[in-house]
N, C-alpha and C. Protein backbone atom coordinates (compact mmCIF):
# COMPACT_ATOMS: atom_id res chain seq x y z
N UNK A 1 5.03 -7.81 -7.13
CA UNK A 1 4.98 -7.20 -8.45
C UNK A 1 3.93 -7.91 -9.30
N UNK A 2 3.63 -9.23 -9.26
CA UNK A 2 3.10 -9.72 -10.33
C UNK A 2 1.72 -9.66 -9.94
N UNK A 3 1.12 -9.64 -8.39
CA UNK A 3 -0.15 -9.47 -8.34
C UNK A 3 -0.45 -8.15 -8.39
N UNK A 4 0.58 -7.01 -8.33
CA UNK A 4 -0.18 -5.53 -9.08
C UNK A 4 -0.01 -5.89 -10.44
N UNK A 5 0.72 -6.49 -11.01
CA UNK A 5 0.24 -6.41 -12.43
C UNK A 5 -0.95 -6.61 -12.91
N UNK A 6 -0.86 -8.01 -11.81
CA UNK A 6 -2.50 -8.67 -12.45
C UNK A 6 -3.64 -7.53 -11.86
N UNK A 7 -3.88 -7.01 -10.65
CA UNK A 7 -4.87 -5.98 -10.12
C UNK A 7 -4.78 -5.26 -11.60
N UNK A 8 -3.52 -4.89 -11.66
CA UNK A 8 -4.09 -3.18 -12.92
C UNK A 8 -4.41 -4.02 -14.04
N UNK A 9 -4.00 -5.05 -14.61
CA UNK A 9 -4.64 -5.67 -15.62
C UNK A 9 -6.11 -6.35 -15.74
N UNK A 10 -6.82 -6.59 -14.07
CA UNK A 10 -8.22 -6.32 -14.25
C UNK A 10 -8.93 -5.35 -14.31
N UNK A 11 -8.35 -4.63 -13.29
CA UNK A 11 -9.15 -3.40 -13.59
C UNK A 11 -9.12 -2.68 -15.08
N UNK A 12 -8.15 -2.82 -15.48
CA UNK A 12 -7.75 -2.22 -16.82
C UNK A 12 -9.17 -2.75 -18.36
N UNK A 13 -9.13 -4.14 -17.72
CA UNK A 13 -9.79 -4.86 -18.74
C UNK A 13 -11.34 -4.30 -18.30
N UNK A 14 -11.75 -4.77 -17.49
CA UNK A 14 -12.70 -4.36 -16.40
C UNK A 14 -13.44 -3.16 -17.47
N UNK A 15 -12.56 -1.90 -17.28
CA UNK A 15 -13.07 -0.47 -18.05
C UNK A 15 -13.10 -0.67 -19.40
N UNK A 16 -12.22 -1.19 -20.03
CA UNK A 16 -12.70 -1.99 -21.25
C UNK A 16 -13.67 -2.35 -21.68
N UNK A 17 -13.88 -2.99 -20.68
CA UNK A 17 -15.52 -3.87 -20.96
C UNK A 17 -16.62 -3.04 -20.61
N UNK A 18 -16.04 -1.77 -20.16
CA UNK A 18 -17.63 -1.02 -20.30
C UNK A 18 -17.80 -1.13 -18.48
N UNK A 19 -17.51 -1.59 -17.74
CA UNK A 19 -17.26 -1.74 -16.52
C UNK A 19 -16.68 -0.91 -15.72
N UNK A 20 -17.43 0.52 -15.26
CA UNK A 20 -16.76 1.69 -14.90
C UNK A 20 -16.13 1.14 -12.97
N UNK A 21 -16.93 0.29 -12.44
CA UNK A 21 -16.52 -0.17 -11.27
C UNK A 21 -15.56 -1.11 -10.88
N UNK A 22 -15.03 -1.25 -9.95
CA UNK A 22 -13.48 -1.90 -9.69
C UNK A 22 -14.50 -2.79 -9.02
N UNK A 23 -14.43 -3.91 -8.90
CA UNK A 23 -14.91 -5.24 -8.05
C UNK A 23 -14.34 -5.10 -6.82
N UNK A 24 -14.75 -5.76 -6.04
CA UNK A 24 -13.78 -5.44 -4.42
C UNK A 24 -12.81 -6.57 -4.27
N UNK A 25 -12.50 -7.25 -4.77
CA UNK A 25 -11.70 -7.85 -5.02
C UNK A 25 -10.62 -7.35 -5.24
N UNK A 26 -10.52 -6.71 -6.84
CA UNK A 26 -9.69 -5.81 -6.86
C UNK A 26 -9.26 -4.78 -6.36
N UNK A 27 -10.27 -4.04 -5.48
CA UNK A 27 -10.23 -2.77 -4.85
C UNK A 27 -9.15 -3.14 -3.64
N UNK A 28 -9.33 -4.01 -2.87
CA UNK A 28 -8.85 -4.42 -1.92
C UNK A 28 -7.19 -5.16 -2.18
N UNK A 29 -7.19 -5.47 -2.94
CA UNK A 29 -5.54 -5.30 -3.80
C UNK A 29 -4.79 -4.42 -4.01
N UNK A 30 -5.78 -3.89 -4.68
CA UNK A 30 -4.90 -2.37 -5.07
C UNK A 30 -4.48 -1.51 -3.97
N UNK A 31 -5.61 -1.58 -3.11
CA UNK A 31 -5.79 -1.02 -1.43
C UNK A 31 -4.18 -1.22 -0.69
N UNK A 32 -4.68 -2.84 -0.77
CA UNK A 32 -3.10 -2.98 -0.28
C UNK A 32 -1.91 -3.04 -0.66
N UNK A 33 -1.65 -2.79 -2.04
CA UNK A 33 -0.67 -2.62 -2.84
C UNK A 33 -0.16 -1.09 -2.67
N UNK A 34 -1.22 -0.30 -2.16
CA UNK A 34 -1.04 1.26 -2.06
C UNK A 34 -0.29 1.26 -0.73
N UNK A 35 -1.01 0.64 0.42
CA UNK A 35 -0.71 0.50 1.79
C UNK A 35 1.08 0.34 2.05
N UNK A 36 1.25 -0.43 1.04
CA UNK A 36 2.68 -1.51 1.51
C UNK A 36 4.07 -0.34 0.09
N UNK A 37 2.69 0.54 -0.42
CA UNK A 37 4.18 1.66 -1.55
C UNK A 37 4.45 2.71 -0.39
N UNK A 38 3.57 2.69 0.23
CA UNK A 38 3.65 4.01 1.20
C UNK A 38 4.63 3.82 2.45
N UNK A 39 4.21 2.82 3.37
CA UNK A 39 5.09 1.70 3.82
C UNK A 39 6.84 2.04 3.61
N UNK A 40 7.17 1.51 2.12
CA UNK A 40 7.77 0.87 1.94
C UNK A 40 8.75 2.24 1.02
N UNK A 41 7.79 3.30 0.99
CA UNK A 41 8.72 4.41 0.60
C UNK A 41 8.96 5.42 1.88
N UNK A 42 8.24 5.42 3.03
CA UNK A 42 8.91 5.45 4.60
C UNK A 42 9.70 4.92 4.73
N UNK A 43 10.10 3.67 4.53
CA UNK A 43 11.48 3.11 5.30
C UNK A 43 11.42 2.86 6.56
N UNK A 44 12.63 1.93 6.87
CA UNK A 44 12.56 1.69 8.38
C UNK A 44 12.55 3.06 9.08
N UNK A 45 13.41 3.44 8.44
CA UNK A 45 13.55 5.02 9.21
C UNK A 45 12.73 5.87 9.59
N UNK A 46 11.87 5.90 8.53
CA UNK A 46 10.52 6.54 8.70
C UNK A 46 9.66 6.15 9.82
N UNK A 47 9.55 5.13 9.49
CA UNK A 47 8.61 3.66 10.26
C UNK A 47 9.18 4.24 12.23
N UNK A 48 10.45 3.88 12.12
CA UNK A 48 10.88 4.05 13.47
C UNK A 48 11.17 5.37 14.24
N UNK A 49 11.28 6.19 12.80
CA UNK A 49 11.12 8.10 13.88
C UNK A 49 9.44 8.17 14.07
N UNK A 50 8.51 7.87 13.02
CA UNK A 50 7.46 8.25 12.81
C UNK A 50 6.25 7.19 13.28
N UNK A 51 6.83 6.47 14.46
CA UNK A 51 5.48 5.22 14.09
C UNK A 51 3.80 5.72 14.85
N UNK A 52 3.49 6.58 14.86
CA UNK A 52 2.34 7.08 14.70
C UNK A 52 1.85 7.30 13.28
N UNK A 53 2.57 7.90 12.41
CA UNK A 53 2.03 7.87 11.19
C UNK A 53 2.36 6.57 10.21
N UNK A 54 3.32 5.79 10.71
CA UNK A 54 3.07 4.80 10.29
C UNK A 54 1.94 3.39 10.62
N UNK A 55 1.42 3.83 11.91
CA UNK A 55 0.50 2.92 12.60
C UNK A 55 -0.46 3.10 11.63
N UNK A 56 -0.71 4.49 11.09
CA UNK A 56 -1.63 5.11 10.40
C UNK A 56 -2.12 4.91 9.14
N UNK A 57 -1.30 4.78 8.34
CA UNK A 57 -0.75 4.14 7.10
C UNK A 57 -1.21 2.90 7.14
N UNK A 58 -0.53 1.58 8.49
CA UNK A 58 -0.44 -0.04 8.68
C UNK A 58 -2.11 -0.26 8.79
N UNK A 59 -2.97 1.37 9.02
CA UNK A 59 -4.33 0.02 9.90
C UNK A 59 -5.49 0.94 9.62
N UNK A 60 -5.10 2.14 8.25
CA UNK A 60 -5.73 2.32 7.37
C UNK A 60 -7.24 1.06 6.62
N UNK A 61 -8.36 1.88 6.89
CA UNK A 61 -9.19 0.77 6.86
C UNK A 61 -9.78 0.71 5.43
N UNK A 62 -9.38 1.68 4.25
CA UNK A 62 -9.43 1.45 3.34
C UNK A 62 -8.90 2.72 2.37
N UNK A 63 -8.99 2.89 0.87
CA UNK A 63 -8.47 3.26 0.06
C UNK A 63 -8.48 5.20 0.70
N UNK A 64 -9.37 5.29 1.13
CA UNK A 64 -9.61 6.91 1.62
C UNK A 64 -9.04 7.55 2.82
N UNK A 65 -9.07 6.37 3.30
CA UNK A 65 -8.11 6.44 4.85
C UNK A 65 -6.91 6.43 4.53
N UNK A 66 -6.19 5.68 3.47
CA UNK A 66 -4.89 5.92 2.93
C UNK A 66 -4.44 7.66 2.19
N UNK A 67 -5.79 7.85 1.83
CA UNK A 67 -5.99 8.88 0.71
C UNK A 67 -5.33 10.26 1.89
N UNK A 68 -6.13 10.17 2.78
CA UNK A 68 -5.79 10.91 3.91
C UNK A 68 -4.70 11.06 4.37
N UNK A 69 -4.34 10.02 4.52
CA UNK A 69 -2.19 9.54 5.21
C UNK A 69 -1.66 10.35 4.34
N UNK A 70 -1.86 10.50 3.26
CA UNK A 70 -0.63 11.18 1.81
C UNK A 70 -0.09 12.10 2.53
N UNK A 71 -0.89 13.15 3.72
CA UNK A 71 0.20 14.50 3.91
C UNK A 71 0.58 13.91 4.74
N UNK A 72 0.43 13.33 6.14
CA UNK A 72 1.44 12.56 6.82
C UNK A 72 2.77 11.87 6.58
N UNK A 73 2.28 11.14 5.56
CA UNK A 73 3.32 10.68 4.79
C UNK A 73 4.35 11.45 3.83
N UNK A 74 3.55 12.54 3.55
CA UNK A 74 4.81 13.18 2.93
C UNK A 74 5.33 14.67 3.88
N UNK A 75 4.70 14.19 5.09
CA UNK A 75 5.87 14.98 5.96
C UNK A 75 7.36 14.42 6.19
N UNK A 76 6.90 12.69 6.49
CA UNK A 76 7.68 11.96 7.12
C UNK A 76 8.86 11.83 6.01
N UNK A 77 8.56 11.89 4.72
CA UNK A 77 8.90 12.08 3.30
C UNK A 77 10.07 13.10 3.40
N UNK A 78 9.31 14.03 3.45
CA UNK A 78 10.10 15.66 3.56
C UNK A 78 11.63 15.74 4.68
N UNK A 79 10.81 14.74 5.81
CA UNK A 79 11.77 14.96 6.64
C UNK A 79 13.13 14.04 6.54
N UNK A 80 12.87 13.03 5.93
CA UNK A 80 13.81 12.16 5.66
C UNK A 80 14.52 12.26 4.20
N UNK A 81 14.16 12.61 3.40
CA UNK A 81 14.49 12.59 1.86
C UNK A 81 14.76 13.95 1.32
N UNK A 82 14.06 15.15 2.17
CA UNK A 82 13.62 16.52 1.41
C UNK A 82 12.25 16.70 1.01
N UNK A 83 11.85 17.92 0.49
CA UNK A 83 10.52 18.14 0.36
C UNK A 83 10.97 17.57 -1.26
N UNK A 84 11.33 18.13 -2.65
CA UNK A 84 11.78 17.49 -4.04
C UNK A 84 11.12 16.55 -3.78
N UNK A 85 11.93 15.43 -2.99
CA UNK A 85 11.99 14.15 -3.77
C UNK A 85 10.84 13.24 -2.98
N UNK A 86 10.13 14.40 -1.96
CA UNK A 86 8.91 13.63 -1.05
C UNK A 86 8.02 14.26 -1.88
N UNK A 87 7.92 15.40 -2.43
CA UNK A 87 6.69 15.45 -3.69
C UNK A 87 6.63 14.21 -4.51
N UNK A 88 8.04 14.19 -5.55
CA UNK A 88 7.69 13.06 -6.52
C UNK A 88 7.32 11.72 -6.20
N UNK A 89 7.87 11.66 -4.76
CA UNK A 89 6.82 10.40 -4.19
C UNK A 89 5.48 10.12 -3.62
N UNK A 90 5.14 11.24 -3.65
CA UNK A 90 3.65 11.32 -3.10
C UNK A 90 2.83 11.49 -4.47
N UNK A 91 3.82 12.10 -5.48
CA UNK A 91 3.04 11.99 -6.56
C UNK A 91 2.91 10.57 -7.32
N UNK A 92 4.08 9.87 -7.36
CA UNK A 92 3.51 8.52 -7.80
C UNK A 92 3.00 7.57 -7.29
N UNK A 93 2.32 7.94 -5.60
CA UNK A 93 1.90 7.21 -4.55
C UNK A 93 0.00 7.85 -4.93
N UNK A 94 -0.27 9.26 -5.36
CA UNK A 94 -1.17 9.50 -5.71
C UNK A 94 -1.45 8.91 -7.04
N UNK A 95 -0.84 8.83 -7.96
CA UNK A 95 -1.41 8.22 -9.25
C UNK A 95 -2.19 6.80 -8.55
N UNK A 96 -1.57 5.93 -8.15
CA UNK A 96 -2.23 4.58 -7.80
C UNK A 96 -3.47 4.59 -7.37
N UNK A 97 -3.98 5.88 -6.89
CA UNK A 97 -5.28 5.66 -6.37
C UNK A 97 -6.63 5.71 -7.65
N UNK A 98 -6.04 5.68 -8.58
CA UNK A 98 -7.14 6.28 -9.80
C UNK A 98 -8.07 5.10 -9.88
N UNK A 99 -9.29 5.48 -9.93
CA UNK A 99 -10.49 4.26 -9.82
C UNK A 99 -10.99 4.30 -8.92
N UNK A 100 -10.14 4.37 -7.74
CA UNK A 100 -10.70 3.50 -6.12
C UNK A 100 -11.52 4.81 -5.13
N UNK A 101 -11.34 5.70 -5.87
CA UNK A 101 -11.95 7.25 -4.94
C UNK A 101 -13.08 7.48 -5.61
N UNK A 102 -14.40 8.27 -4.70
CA UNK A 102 -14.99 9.09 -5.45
C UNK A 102 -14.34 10.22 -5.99
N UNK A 103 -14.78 10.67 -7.12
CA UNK A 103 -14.52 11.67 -8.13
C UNK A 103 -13.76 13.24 -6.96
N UNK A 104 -14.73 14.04 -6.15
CA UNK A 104 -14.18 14.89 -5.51
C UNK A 104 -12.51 14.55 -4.62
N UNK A 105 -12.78 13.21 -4.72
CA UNK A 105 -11.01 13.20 -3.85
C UNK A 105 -9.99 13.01 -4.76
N UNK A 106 -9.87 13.22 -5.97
CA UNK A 106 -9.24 12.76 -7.07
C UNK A 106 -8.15 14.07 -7.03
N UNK A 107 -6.94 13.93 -7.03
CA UNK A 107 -6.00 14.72 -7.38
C UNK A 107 -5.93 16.17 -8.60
N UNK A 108 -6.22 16.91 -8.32
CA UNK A 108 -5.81 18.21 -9.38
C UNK A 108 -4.67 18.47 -9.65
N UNK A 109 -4.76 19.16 -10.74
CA UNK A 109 -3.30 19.44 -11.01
C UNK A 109 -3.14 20.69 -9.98
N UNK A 110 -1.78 20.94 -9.80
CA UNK A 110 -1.51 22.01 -9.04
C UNK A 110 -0.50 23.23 -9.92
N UNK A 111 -0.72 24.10 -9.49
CA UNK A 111 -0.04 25.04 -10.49
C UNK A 111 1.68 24.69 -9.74
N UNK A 112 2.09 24.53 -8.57
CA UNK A 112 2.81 24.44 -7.82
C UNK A 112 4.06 23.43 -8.75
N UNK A 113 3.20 22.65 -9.30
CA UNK A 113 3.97 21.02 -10.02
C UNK A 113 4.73 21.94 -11.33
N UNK A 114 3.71 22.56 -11.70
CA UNK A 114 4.10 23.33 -13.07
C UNK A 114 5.72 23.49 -13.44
């Protein structure tokens, strides 16, 4: 918890300062801070029906390769939890990526969410 605090509190400051780029430092934090929500909102359960998509997720080589996992992950989501409550987790698994993507991979709204 306290080193995502500190990640979003550089980056945070970072844009502040006029600093539209994430350092890789930070990128690579956040990276893995994304890696281990995704992880860690699979479950063992997930992990152990699904470990192909969890291999996938574990060895993800960076923020886009994760970006990619999201529908995998929210199959594995769907199948264990429901589709409901594997949306709202893919949706607060998508917020985290803000910064670390180019612009075209950035989440839209969907009329679907509405």
């Amino acid at each position: 918890m306290r080193s995502w605090l500190n990640s979003h509190l550089k980056s945070s400051l970072m844009a502040l300062l006029g600093s539209g780029e994430i350092i890789a430092s930070v990128r690579e934090d956040r990276t893995e801070e994304i890696r281990q929500l995704m992880l860690d909102e699979m479950g063992d359960h997930g992990a152990s029906n699904f470990p192909i998509i969890a291999c996938r997720v574990r060895y993800a080589r960076d923020a886009q390769g994760l970006w990619y996992a999201r529908g995998d992950v929210m199959a594995v989501l769907s199948a264990v939890h429901g589709e409901t409550i594997a949306r709202q987790k893919i949706q607060r698994i998508s917020v985290e990526f803000k910064g670390l993507l180019p612009d075209g991979l950035n989440s839209r709204t969907s009329s679907l969410m509405l």
